[in-house]
Protein backbone atom coordinates (compact mmCIF):
# COMPACT_ATOMS: atom_id res chain seq x y z
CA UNK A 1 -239.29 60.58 161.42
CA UNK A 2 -235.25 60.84 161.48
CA UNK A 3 -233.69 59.48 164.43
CA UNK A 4 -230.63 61.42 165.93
CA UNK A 5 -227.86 59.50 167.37
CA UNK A 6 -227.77 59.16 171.10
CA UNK A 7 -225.01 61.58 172.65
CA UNK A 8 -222.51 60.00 175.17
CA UNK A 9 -221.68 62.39 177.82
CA UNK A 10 -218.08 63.45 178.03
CA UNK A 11 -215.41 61.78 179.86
CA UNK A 12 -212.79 63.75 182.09
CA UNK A 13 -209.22 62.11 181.29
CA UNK A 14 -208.51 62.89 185.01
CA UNK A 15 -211.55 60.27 186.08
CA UNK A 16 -210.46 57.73 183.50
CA UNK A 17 -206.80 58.26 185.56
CA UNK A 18 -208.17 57.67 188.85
CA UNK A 19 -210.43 54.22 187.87
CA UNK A 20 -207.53 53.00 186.58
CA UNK A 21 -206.00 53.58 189.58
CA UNK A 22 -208.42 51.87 191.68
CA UNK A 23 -208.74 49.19 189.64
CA UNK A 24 -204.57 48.29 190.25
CA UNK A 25 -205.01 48.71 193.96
CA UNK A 26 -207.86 46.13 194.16
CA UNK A 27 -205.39 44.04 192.52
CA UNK A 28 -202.52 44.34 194.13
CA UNK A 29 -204.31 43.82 197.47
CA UNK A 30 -205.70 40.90 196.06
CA UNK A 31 -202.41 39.71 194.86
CA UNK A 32 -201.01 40.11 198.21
CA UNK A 33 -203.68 38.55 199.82
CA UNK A 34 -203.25 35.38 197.91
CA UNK A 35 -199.49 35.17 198.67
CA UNK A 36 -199.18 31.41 200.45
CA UNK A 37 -197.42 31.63 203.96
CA UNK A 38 -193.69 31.30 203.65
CA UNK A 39 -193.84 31.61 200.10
CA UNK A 40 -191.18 34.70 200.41
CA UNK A 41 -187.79 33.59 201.60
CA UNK A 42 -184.19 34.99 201.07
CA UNK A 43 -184.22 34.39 197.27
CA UNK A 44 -186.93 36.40 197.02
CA UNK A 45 -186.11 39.96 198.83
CA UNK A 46 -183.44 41.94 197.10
CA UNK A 47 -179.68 43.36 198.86
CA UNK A 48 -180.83 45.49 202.07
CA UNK A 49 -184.42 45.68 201.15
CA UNK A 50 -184.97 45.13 204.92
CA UNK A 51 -183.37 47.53 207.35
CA UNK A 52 -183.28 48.20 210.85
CA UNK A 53 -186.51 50.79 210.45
CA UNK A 54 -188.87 47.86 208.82
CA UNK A 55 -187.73 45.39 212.01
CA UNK A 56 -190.69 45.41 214.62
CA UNK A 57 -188.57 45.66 218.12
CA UNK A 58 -188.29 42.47 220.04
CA UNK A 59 -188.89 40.88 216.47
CA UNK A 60 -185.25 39.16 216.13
CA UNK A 61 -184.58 37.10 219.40
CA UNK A 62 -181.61 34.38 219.82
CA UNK A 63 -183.74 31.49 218.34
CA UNK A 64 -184.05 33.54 215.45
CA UNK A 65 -180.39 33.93 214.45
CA UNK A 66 -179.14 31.17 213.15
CA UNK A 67 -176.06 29.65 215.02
CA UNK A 68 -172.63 30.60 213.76
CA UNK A 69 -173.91 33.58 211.52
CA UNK A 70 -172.70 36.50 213.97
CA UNK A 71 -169.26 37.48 214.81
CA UNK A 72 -167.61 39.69 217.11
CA UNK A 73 -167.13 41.91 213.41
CA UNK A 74 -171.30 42.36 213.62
CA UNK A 75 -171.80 43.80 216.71
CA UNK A 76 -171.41 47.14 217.84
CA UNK A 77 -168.25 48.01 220.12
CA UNK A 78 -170.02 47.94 223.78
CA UNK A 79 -173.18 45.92 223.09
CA UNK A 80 -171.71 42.76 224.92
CA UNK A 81 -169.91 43.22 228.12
CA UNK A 82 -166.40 41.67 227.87
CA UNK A 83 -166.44 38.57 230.28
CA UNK A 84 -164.63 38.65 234.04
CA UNK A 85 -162.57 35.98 234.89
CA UNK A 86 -162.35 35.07 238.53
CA UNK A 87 -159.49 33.08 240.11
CA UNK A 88 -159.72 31.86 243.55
CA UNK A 89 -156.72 30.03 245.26
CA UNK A 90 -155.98 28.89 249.30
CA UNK A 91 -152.72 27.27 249.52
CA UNK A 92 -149.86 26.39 251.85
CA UNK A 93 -146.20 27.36 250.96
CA UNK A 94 -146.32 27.91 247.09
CA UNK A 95 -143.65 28.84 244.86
CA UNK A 96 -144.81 31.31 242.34
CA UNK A 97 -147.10 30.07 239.85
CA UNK A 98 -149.18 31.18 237.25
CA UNK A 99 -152.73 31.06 237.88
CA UNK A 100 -154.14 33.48 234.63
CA UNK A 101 -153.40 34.78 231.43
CA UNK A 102 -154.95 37.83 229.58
CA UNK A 103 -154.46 40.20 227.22
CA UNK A 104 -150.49 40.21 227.64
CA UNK A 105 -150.10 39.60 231.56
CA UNK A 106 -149.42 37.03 233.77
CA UNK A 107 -150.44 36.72 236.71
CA UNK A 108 -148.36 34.00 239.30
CA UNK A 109 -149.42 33.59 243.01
CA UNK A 110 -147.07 32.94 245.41
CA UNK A 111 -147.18 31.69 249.31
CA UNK A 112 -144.49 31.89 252.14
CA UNK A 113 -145.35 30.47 255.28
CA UNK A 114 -142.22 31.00 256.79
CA UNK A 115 -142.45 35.09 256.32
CA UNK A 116 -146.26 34.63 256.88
CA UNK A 117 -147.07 36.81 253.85
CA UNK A 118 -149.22 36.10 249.95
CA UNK A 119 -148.50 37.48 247.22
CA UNK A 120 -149.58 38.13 243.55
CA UNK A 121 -146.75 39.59 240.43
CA UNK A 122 -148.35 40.62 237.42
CA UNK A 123 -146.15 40.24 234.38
CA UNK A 124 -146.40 41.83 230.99
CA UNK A 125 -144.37 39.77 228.66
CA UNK A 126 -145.07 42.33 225.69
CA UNK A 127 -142.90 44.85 227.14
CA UNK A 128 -144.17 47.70 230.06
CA UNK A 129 -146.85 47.36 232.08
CA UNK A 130 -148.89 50.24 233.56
CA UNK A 131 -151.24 51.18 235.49
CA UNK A 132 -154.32 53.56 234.68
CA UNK A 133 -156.31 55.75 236.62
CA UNK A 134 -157.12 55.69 240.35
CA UNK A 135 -156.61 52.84 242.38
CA UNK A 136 -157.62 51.89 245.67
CA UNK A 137 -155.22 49.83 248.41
CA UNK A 138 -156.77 48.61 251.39
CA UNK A 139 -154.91 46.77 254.33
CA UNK A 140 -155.82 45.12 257.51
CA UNK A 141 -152.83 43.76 260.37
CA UNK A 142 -149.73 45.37 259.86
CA UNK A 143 -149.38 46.42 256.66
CA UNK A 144 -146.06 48.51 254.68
CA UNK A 145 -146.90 51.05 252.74
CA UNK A 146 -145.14 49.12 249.41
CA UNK A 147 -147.99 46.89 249.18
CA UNK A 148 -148.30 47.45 245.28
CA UNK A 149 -144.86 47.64 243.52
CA UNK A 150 -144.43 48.78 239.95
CA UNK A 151 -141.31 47.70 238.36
CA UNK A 152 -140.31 47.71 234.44
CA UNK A 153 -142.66 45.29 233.20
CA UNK A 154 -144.04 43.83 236.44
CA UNK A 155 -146.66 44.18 239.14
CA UNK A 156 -146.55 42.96 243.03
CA UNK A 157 -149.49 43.06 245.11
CA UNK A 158 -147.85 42.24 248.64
CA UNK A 159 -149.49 40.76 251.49
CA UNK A 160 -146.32 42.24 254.03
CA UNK A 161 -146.05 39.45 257.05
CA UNK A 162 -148.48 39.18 259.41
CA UNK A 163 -147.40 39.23 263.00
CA UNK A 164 -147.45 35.60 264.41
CA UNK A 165 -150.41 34.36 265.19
CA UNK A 166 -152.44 36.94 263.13
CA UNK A 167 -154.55 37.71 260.31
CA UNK A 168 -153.29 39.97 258.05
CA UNK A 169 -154.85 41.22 254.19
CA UNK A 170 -154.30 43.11 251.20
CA UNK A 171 -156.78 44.68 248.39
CA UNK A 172 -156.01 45.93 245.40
CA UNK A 173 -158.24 47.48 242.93
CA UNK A 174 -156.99 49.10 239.80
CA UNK A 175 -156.02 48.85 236.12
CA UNK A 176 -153.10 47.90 234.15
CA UNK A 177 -152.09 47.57 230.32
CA UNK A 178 -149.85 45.36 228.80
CA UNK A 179 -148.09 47.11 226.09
CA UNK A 180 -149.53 47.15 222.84
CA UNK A 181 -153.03 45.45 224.88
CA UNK A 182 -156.24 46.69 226.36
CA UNK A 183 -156.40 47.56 229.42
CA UNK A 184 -157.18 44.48 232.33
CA UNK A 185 -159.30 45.63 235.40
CA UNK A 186 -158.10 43.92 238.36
CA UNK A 187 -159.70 43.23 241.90
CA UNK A 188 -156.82 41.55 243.83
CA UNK A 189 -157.36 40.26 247.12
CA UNK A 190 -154.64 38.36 249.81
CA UNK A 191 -155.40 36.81 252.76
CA UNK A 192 -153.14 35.32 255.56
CA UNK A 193 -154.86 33.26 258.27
CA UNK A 194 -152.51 31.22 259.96
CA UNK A 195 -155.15 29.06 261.98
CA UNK A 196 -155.49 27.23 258.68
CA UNK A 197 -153.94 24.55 257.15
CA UNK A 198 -153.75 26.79 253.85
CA UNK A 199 -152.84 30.02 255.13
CA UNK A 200 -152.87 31.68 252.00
CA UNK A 201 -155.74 33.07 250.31
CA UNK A 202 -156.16 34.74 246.83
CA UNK A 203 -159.17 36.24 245.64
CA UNK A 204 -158.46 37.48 241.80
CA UNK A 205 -161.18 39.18 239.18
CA UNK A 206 -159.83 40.05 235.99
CA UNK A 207 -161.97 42.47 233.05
CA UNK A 208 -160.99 43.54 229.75
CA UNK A 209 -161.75 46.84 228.94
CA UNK A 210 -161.54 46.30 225.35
């Protein structure tokens, strides 16, 4: 008796494609899984291969930049708040003096006890000064009208005098540019109290805009 060969069904190329496939997944996985902790640093990732979208959110805190490695260049115009500077003075009499310097101005605080009256001059020294946008003047005793003066380059916030024996104040709120600088928010505030030994009082809060 003749024995026939034994026929081996036929194979589909497609299901040769997909065992292959599955057999390089397993792999891969396995490969992955057996990737030590920390074994992938810098070296390792290529230019931009991580973005912004492949960053879980709260991932990246403070402790995980390291110091030094951020600049004002890295961050987005706005994301930090530009920092206020506040200024406060109570003096007797006072020739002018400078008590801050920002962006371009000057600001010098002055005290007369004689004319019972405080005042603060803001001073550009790269050229014009001006002011921008709405402001708001508030007064308390007797109090002129000319209680902000805009001249040239300079700025006067004027506590006028107080009658004798008197309180008297002066708020300012507004904002001024130095030429060719950003613009400086200003809170001014003046106070004349004569029952004290420094009569004159200056409360002064200074912001960047930009």
């Amino acid at each position: 008796m003749t024995r026939r060969p034994l026929a081996l069904p036929s194979v589909a190329p497609s299901l040769v494609v997909m065992v292959l496939a599955l057999l390089l997944a397993c792999a891969s996985t396995s490969y992955a899984a057996g990737v030590a902790a920390g074994s992938v640093g810098t070296k390792q990732l290529r230019d931009r291969a991580v973005t912004t979208a492949k960053i879980k959110p709260g991932a990246v805190t403070g402790g995980s930049v390291r110091d030094g490695s951020l600049t004002a260049r890295d961050l987005a115009r706005g994301t930090v708040a530009p920092p206020s500077v506040t200024v406060a003075r109570a003096v007797g009499d006072l020739p002018e003096t400078q008590v801050l310097a920002m962006k371009n101005l000057r600001f010098g605080f002055a005290c007369d006890a004689t004319q019972r009256l405080a005042r603060l001059v803001v001073t550009s020294v790269s050229g014009r000064l001006d002011r921008v946008g709405n402001e708001i003047v508030r007064s308390g005793g007797t109090q002129s009208p000319r209680s902000v003066v805009n001249v040239a380059n300079t700025l006067t916030v004027l506590g006028e005098p107080a009658p004798a024996g008197l309180t008297a104040s002066t708020t300012f709120e507004g904002t001024i540019q130095a030429a060719g600088s950003p613009a400086v928010r200003v809170t001014v505030g003046l106070l004349w109290s004569p029952s004290s030994s420094t009569p004159c009082t200056l409360r002064l809060t200074a912001t960047p805009t930009g």
